[in-house]
Protein backbone atom coordinates (compact mmCIF):
# COMPACT_ATOMS: atom_id res chain seq x y z
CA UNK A 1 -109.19 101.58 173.55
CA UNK A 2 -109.04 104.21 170.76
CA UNK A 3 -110.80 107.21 170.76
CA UNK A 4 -111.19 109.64 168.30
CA UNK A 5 -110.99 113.33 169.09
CA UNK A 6 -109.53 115.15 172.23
CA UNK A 7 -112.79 117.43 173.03
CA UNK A 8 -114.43 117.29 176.40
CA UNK A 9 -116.06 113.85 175.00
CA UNK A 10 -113.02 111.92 174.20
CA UNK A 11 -110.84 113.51 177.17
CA UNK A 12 -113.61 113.10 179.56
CA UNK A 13 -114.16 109.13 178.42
CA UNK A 14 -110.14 108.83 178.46
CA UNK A 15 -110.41 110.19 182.38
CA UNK A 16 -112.73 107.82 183.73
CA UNK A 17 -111.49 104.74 181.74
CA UNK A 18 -107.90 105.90 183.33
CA UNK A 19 -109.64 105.67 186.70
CA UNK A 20 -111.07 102.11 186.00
CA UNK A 21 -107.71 101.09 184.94
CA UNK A 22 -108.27 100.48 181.39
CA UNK A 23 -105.99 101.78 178.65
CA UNK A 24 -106.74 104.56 176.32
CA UNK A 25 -104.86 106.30 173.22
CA UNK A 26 -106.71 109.71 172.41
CA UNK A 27 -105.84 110.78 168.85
CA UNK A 28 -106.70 114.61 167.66
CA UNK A 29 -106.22 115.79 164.36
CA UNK A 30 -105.86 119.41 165.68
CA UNK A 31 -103.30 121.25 168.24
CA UNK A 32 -103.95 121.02 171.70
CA UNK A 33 -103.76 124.89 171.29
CA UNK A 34 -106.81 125.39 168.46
CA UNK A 35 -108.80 122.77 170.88
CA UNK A 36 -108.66 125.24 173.39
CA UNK A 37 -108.91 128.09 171.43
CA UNK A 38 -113.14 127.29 170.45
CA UNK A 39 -115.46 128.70 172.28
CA UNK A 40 -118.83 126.58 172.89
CA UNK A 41 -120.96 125.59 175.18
CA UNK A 42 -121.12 126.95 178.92
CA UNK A 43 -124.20 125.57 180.69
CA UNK A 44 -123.69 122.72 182.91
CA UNK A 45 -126.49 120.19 183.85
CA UNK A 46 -126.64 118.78 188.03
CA UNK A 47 -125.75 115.30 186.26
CA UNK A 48 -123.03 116.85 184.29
CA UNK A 49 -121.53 118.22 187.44
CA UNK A 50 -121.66 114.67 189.08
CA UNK A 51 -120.04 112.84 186.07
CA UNK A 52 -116.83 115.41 186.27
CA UNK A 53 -116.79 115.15 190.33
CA UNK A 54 -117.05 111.44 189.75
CA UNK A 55 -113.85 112.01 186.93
CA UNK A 56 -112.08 114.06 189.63
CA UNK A 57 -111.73 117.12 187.64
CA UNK A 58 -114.22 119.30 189.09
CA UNK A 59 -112.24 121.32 191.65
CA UNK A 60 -111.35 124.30 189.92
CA UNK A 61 -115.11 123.79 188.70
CA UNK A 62 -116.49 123.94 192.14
CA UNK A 63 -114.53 126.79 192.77
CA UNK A 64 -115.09 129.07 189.93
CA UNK A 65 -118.62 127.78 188.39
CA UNK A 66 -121.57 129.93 188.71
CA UNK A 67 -124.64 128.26 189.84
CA UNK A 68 -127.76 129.48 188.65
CA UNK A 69 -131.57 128.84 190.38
CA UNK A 70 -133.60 130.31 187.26
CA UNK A 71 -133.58 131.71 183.95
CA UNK A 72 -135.28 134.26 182.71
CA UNK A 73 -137.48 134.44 179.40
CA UNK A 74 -138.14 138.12 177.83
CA UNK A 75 -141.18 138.83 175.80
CA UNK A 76 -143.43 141.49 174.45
CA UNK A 77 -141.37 144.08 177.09
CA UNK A 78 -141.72 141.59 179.84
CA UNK A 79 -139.33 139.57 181.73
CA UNK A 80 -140.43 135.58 183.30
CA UNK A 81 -138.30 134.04 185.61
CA UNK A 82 -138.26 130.15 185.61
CA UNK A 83 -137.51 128.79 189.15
CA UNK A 84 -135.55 126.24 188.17
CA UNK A 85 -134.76 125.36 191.76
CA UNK A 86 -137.76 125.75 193.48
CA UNK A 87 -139.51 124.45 190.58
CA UNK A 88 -137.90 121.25 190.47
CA UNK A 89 -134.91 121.21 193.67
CA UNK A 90 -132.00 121.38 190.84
CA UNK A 91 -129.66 123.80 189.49
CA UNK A 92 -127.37 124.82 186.33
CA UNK A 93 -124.14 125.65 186.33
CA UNK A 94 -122.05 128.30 183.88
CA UNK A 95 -118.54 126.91 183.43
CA UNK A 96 -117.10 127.37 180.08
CA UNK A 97 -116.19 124.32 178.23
CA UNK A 98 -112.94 125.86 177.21
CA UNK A 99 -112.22 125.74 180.62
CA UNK A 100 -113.73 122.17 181.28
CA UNK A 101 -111.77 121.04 178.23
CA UNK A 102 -108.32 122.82 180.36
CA UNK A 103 -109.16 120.68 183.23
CA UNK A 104 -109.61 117.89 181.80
CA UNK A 105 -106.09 118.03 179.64
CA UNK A 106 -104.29 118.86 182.49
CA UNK A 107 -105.64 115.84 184.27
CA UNK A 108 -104.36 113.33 181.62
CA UNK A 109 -101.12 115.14 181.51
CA UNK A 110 -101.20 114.97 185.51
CA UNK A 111 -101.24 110.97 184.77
CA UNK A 112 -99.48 110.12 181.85
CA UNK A 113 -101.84 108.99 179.64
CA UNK A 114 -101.09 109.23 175.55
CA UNK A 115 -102.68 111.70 173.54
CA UNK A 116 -101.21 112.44 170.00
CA UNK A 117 -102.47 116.23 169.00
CA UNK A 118 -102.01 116.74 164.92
CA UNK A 119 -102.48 113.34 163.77
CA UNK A 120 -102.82 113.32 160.25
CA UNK A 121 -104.90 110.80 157.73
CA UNK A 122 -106.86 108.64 160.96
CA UNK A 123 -107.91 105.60 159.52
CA UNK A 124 -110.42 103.16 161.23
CA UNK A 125 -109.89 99.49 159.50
CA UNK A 126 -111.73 96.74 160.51
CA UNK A 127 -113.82 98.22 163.55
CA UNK A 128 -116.76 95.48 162.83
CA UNK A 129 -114.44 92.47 164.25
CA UNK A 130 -110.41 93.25 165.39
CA UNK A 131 -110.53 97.38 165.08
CA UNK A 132 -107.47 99.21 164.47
CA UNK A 133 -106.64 102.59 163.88
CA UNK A 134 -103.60 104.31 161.07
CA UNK A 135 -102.62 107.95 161.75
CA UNK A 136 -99.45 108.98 160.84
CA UNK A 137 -97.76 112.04 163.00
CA UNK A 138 -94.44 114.15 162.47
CA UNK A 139 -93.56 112.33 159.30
CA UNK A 140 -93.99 108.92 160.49
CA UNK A 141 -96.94 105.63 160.13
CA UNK A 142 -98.35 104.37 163.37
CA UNK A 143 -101.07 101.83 164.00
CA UNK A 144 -102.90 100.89 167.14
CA UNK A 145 -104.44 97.81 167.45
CA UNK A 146 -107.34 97.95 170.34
CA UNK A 147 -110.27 96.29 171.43
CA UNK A 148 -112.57 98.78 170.98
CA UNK A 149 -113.08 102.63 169.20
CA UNK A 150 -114.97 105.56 170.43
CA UNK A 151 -115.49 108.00 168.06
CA UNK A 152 -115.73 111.63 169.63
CA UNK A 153 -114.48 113.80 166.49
CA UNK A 154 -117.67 115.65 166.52
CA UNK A 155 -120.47 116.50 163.09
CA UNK A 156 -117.58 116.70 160.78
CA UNK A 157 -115.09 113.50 161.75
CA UNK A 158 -113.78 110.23 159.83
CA UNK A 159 -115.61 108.06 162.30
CA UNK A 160 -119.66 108.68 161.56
CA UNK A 161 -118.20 109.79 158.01
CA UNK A 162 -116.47 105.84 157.13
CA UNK A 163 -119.69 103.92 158.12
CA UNK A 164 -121.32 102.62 155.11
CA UNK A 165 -124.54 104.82 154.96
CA UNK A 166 -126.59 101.38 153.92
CA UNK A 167 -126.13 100.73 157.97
CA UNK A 168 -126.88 103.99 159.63
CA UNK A 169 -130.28 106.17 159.10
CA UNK A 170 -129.68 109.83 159.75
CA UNK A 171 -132.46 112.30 161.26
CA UNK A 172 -132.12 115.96 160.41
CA UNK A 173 -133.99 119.59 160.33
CA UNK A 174 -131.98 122.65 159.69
CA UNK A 175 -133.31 125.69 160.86
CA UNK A 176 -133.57 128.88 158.58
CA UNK A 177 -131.29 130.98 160.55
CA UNK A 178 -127.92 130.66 162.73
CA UNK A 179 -126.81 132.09 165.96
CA UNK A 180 -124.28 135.19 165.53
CA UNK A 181 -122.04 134.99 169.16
CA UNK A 182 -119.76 137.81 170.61
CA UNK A 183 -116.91 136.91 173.23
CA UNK A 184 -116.54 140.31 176.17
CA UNK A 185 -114.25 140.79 178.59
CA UNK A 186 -117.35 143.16 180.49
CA UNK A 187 -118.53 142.38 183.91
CA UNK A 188 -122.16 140.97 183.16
CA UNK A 189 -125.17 143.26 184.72
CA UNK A 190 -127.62 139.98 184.54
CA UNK A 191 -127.39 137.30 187.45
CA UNK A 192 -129.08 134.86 185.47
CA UNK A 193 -129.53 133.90 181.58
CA UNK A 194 -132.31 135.64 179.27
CA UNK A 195 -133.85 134.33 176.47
CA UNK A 196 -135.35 137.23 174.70
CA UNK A 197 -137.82 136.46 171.68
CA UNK A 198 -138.74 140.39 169.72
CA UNK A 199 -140.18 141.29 167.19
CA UNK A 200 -136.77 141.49 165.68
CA UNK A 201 -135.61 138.39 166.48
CA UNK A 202 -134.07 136.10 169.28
CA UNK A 203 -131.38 137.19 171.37
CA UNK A 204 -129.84 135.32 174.54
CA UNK A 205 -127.58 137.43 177.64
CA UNK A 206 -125.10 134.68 178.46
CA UNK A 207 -122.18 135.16 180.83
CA UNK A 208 -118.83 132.39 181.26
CA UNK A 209 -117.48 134.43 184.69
CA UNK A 210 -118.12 137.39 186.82
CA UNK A 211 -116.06 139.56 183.98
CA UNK A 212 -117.09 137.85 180.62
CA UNK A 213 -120.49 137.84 178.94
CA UNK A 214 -121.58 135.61 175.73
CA UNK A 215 -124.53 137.28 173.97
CA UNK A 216 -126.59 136.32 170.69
CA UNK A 217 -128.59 137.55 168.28
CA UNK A 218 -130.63 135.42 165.79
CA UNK A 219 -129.71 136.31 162.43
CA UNK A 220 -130.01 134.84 158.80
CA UNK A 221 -127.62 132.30 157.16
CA UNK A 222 -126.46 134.08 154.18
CA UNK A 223 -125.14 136.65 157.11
CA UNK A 224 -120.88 136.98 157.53
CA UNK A 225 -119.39 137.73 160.85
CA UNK A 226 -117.32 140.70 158.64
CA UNK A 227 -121.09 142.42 158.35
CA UNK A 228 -121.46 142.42 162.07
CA UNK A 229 -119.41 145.53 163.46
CA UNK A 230 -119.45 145.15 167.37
CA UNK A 231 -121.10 148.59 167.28
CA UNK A 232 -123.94 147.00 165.21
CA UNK A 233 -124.12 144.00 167.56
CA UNK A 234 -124.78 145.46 170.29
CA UNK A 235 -127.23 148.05 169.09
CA UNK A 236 -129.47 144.97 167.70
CA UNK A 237 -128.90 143.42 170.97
CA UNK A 238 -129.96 145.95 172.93
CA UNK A 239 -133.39 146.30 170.81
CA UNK A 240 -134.42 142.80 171.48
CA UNK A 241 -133.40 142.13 174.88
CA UNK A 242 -135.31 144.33 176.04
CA UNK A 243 -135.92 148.44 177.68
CA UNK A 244 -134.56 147.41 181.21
CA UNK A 245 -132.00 144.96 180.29
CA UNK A 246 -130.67 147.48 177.23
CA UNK A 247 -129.91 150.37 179.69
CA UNK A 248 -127.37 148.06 181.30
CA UNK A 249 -125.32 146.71 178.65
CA UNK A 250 -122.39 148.54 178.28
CA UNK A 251 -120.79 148.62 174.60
CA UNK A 252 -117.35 146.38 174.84
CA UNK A 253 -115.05 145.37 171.99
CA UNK A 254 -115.35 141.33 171.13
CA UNK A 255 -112.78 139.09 171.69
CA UNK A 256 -114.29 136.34 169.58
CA UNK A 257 -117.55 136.30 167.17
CA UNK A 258 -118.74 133.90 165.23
CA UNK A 259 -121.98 133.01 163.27
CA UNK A 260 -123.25 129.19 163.72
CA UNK A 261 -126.14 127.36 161.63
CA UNK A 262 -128.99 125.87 163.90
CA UNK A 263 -129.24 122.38 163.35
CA UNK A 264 -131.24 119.02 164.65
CA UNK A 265 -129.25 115.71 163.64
CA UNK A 266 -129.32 112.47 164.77
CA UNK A 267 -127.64 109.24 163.93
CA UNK A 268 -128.94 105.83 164.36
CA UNK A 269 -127.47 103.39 165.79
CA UNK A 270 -124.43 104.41 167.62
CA UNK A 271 -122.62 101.17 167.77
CA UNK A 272 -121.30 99.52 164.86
CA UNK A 273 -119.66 96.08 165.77
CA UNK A 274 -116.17 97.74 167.75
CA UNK A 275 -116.72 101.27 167.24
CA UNK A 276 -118.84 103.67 169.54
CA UNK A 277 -120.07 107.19 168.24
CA UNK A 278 -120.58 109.87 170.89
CA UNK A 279 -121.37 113.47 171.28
CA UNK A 280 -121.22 115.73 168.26
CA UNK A 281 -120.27 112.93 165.78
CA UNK A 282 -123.80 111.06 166.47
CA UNK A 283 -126.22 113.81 167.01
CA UNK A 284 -126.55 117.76 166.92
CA UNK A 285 -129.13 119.66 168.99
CA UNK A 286 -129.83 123.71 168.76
CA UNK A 287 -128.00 125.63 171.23
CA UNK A 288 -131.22 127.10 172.56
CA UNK A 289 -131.68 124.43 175.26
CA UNK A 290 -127.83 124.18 176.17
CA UNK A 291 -128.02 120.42 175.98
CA UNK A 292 -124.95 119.87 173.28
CA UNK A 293 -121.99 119.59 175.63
CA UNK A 294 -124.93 117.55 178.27
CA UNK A 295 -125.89 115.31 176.12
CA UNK A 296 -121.97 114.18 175.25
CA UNK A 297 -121.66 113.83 178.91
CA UNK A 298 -124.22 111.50 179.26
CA UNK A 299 -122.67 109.68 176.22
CA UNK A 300 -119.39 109.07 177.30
CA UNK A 301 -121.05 108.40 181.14
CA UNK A 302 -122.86 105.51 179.02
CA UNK A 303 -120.14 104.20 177.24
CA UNK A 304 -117.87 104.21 180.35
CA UNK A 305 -119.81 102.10 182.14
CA UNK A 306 -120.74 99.44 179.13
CA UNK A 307 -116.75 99.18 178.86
CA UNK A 308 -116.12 99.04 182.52
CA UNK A 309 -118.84 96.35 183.06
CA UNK A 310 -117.69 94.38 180.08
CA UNK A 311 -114.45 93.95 181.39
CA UNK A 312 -115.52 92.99 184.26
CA UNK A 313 -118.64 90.40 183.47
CA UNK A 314 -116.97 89.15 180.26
CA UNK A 315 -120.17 90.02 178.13
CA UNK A 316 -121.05 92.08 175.37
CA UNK A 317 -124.55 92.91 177.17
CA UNK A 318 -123.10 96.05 178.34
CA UNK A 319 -121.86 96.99 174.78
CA UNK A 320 -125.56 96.07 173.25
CA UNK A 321 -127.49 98.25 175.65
CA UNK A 322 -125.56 101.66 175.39
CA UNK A 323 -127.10 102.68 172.03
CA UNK A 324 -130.27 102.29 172.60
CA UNK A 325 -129.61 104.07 176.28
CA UNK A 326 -128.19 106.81 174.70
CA UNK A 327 -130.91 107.14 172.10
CA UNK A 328 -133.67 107.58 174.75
CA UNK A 329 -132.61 110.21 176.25
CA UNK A 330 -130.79 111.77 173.05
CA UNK A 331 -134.47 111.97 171.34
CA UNK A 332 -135.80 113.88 174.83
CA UNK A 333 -132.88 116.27 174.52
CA UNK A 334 -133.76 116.59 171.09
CA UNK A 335 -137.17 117.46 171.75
CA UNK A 336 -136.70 119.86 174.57
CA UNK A 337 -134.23 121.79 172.22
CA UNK A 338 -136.96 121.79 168.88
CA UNK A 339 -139.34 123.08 171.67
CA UNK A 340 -136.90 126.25 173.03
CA UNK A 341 -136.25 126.89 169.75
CA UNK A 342 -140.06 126.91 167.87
CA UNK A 343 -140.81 129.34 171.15
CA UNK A 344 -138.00 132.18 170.89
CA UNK A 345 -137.08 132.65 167.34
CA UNK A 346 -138.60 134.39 164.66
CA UNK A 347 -139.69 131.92 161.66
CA UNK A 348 -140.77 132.85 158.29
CA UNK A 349 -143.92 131.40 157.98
CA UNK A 350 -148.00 132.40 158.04
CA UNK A 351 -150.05 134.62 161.19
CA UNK A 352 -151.52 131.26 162.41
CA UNK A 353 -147.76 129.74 163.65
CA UNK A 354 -147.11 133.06 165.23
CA UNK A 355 -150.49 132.77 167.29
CA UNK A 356 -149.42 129.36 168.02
CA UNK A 357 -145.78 130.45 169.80
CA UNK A 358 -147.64 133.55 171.40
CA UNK A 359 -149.89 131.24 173.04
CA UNK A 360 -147.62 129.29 173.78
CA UNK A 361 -145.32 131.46 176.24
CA UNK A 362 -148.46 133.15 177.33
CA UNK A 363 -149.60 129.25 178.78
CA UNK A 364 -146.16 128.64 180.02
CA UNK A 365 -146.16 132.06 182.06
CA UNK A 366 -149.08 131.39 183.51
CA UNK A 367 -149.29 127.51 183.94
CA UNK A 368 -146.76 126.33 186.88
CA UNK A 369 -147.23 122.80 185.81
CA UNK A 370 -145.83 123.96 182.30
CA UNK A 371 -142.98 125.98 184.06
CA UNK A 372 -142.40 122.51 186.28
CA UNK A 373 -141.92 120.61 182.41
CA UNK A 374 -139.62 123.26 181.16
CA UNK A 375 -137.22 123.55 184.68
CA UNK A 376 -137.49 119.86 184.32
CA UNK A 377 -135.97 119.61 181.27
CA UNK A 378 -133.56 122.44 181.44
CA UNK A 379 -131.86 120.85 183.59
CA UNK A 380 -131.35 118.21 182.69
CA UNK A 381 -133.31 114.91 182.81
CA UNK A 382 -132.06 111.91 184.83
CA UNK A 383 -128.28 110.35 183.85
């Protein structure tokens, strides 16, 4: 097996095909160093947490991981907690995936397995009938010949990116604004996640450890993280998330800020003869629902298992079921995302779609079976 990129996806499917005993070369066109270095996603589905027990690299995740029973939803000065686990009996977990991506690195160091960081010019030849894959690394050609390629380089990768486009149809909506992040070393004064939507704008309290918040504030594209002085981020924060939250936050430098476009994208289909797309490089959700790094999971959980069963039954049923399986509950990911993100940010648009998202909230604060659809799909809906 090939697989492309060495982000959670790749080095997650490269840990439990290890485990079933089948060979895999992981090939990264990056450092191992600038893999670690980006910060992403840190909200953990139950199922998420069961596929990286079942990969046996969720120790230092069972010790450290914050487990959350709600989240909390500000509006018009007013704070609504979603039980997520009395709602529906299941929790979240905040566990960086910097750090899920260190576990899982040191596990396929632990046992041996080949992963070639800066390889330069990958090439995928002939993936519709005997793949193989050209790279060439510190000067020199190599070429793997393999039964089989995942590709799990993420939106901007060769593998979605050398499909003929006659063979794939894409799905997209960009969003009119991005998400501007700050990185603090600052002990967080929330126990559990806040969506805030003001009349400024969305923000989100975040936190990746007892000392280290993530925070957001909606803000428009044309924006540059060189505008944003931490002393103007956290002023805007504090006016949308809120009087009692505000007093709290304490001013910290950032360690890391960035500015990321909001996006919906998926591809279709996600097998094309002997190559397999998962996680970023076959579909893109907002961040709002923290289903990204999730729905990758669930991916590479899906393609594990048509590989492993293949092998062992000899038949390429397996292989034909995992796109549509992924697709299924890609699209319901997809949805629950387009919802969070129609209900907490501020669009341009007329008074009658601003009723509409009012109304909205107001119905899901005071509707339990509308809090039991939300907790349900937060997270995380069956693996």
């Amino acid at each position: 097996m090939a697989i492309i990129g060495a982000g959670p996806a790749g080095l997650l499917l490269g840990q439990l095909l290890h485990r079933a005993g089948i060979d895999a070369v992981i090939l990264e066109r990056r450092s191992a160093e600038y893999v670690l270095g980006r910060i992403r996603a840190g909200v953990l589905e139950q199922g998420t947490v069961e596929v990286l027990e079942q990969a046996g690299v969720a120790a230092r995740l069972g010790a450290e991981g914050l487990v959350h029973e709600g989240v909390e939803i500000g509006f018009r000065r007013r704070r609504h907690r979603i039980a997520l686990k009395s709602l529906v009996g299941k929790t979240v977990t905040v566990y960086g995936q910097t750090e899920m991506t260190r576990d899982l690195m040191e596990a396929r160091t632990a046992c041996g397995a080949s992963t070639v960081y800066e390889a330069e010019e990958v090439a995928l030849r002939d993936w519709g009938t005997r793949p193989r894959v050209s790279y060439r690394h510190r000067g020199m050609e190599h070429e793997i010949e393999c039964d089989f390629i995942a590709g799990c380089d993420g939106f901007h990768g060769v593998c979605r990116a050398g499909i003929p486009v006659s063979q794939r149809q894409v799905f997209e909506r960009v969003y009119p604004f991005g998400w501007l992040g700050v990185l603090a070393d600052v002990p967080p004064p929330w126990a559990e996640l806040i969506y805030a939507n003001s009349e400024r704008g969305f923000a989100l309290a975040s936190l990746r450890s007892p000392t280290r918040v993530r925070c957001y504030v909606q803000c428009p594209l044309e924006d540059r993280v060189e505008d944003w002085s931490d002393t103007r981020f956290w002023d805007e924060f504090r006016r949308r998330i809120g009087e009692e939250v505000a007093d709290t936050v304490t001013l910290a430098p950032s360690i890391e800020k960035s500015i990321a476009p909001l996006r919906s994208f998926v591809v279709e289909p996600l097998r094309f003869g002997r190559l397999f797309l998962a996680g970023d490089a076959a579909h893109i959700v907002p961040p709002t629902g923290a289903k990204g790094l999730n729905l990758a999971v669930s991916d590479v959980l899906y393609l594990y298992e048509a590989l492993r069963d293949h092998y062992r039954e000899s038949s390429e049923r397996p292989l034909d079921e995992y796109s549509p399986r992924c697709l299924r509950r890609i699209w319901k990911a997809e949805r629950f995302s387009w919802w969070m993100t129609r209900q907490l940010h501020r669009f341009p648009g007329d008074a009658f779609s601003m009723r509409m998202q009012e109304t909205e909230l107001e119905y899901l604060f005071e509707s339990r079976a509308a809090q039991i659809g939300m907790a349900e799909n937060y997270v995380g809906l069956p693996f």
